[in-house]
N, C-alpha and C. Protein backbone atom coordinates (compact mmCIF):
# COMPACT_ATOMS: atom_id res chain seq x y z
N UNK A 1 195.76 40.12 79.10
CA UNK A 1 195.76 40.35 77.68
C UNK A 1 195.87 41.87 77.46
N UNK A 2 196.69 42.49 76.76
CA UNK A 2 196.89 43.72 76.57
C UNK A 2 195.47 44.05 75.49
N UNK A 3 195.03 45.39 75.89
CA UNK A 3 193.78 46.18 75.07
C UNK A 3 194.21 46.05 73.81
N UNK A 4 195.22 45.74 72.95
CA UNK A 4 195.02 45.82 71.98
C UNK A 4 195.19 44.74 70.88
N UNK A 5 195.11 43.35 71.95
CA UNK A 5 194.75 42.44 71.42
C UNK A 5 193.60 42.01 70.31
N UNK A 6 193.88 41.62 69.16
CA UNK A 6 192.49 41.84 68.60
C UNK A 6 191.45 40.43 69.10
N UNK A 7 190.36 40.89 69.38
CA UNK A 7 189.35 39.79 70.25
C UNK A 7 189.29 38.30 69.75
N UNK A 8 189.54 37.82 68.63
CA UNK A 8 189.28 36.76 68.06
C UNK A 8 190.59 36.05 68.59
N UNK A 9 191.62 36.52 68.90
CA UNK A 9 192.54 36.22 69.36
C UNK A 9 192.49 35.79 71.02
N UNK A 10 191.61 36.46 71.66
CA UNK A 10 191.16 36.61 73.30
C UNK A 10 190.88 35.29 73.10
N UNK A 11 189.38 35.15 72.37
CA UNK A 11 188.28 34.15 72.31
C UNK A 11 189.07 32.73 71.84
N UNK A 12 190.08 32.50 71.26
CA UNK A 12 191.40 31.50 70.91
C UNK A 12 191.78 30.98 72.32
N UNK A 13 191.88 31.86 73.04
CA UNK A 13 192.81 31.97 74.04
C UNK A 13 191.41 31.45 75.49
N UNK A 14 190.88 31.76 75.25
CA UNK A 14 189.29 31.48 76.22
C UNK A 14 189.20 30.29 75.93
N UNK A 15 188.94 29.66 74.54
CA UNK A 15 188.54 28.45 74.14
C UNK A 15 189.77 27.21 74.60
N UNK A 16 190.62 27.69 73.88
CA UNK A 16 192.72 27.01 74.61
C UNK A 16 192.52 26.64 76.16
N UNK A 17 191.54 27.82 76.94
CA UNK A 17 192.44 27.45 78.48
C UNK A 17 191.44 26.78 79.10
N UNK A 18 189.37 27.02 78.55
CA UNK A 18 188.50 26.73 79.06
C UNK A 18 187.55 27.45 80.07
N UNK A 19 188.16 29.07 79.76
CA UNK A 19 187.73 30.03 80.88
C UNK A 19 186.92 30.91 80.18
N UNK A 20 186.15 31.64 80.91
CA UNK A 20 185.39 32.70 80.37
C UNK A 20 185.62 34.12 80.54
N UNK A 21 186.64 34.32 80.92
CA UNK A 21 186.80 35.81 81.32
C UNK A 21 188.61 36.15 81.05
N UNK A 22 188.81 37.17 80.46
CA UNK A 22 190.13 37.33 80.40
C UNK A 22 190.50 39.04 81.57
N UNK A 23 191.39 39.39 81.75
CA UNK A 23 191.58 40.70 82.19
C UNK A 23 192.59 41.70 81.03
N UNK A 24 191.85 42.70 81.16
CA UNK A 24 192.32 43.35 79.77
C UNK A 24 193.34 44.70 80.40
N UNK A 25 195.10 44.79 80.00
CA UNK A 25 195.80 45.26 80.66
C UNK A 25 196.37 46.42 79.85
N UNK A 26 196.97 47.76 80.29
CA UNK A 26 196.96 48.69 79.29
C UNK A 26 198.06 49.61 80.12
N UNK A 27 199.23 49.48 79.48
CA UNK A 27 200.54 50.43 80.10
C UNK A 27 200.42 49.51 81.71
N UNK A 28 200.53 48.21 81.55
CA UNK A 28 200.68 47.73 83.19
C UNK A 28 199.48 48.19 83.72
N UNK A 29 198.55 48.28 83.45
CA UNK A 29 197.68 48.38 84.52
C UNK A 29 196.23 47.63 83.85
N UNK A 30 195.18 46.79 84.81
CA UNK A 30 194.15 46.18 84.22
C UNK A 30 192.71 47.36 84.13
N UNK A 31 192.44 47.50 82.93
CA UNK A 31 191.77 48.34 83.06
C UNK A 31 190.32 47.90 82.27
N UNK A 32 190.29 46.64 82.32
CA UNK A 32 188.79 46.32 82.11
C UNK A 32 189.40 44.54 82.26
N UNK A 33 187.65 43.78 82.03
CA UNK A 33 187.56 42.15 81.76
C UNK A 33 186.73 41.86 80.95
N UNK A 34 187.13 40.89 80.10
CA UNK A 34 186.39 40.63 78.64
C UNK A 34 186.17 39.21 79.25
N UNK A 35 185.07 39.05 78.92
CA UNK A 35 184.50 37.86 79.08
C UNK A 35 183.34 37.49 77.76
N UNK A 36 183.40 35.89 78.23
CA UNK A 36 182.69 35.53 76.45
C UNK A 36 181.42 35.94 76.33
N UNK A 37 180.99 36.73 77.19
CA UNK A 37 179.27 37.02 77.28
C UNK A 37 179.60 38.15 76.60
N UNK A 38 180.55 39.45 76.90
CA UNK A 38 181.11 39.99 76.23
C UNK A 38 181.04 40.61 74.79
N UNK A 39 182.08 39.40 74.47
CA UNK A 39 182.50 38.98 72.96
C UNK A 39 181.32 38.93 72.17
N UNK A 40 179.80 38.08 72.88
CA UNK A 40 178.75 37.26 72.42
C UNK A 40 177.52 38.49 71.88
N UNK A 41 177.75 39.63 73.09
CA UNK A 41 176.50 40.58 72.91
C UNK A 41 176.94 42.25 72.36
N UNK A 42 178.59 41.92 72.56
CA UNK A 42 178.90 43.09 71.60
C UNK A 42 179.55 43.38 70.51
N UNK A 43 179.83 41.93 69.87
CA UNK A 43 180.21 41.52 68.57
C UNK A 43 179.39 40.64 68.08
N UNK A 44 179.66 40.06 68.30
CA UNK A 44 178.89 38.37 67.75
C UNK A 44 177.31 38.54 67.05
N UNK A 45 176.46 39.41 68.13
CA UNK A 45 175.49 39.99 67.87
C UNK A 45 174.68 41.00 67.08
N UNK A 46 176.23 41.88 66.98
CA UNK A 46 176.50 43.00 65.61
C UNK A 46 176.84 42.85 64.67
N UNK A 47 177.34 41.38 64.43
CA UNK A 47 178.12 41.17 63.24
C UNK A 47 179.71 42.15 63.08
N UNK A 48 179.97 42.08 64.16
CA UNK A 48 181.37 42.70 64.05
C UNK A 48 182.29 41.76 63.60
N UNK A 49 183.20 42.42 63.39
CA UNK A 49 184.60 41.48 62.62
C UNK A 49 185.37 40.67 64.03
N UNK A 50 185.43 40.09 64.86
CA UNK A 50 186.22 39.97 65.76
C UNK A 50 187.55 40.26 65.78
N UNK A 51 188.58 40.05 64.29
CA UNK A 51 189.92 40.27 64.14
C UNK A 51 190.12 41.87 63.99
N UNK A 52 189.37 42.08 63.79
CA UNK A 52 189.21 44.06 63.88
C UNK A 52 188.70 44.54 65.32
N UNK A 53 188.51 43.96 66.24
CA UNK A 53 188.36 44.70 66.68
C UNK A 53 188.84 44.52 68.38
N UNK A 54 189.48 45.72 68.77
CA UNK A 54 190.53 45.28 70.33
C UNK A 54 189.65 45.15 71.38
N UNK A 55 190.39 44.28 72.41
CA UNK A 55 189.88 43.63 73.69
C UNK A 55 189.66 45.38 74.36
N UNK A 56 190.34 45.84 74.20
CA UNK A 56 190.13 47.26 74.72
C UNK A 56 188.80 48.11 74.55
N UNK A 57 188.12 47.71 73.81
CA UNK A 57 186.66 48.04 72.77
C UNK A 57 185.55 47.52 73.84
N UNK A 58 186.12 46.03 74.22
CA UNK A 58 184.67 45.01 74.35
C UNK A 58 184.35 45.09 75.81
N UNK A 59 185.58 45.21 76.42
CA UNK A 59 185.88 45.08 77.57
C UNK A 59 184.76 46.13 78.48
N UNK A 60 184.42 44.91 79.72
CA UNK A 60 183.73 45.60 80.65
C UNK A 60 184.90 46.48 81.70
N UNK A 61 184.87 47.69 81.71
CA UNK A 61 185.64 48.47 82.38
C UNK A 61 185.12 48.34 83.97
N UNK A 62 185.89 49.52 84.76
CA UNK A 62 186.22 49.93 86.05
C UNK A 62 185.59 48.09 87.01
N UNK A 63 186.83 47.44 86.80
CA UNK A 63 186.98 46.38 87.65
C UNK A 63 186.64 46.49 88.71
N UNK A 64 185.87 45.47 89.79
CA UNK A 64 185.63 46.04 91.10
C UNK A 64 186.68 44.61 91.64
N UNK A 65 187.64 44.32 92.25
CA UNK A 65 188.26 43.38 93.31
C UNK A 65 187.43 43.02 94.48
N UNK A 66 187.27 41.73 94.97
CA UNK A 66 186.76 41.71 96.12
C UNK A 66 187.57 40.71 96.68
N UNK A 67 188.01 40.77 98.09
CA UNK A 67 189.02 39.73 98.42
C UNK A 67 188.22 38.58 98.98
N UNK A 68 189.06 37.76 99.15
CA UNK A 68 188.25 36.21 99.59
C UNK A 68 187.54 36.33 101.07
N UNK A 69 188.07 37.22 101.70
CA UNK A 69 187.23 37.25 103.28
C UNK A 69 186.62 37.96 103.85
């Protein structure tokens, strides 16, 4: 999902596929993951607007990868 998706749009898209975590991508590169815990404790909780406000915002940054072995 590109950062400047607005979140209510993410959370559409979470609810659509059944997953909890999206990866948030910016000039080709992933530079955070929004997940609905996310969405839950840094909007939802504030009373933020969700359609105002970008996946780029919510997003837990500096991804760590770990491979399967």
């Amino acid at each position: 999902m590109d950062a400047a998706t607005p979140v209510a749009q993410c959370a559409r898209l979470m609810d659509d596929r059944d997953i909890g975590a999206l990866g948030v991508m910016q000039e080709g590169q992933l530079v955070g993951v929004l997940t609905d815990r996310d969405i839950v404790i840094r909007a939802v909780a504030r009373d933020r607007d969700l359609a105002e406000i970008a996946a780029g915002e919510l997003a837990t940054p500096e991804v760590v990868a770990v491979p399967p072995d």
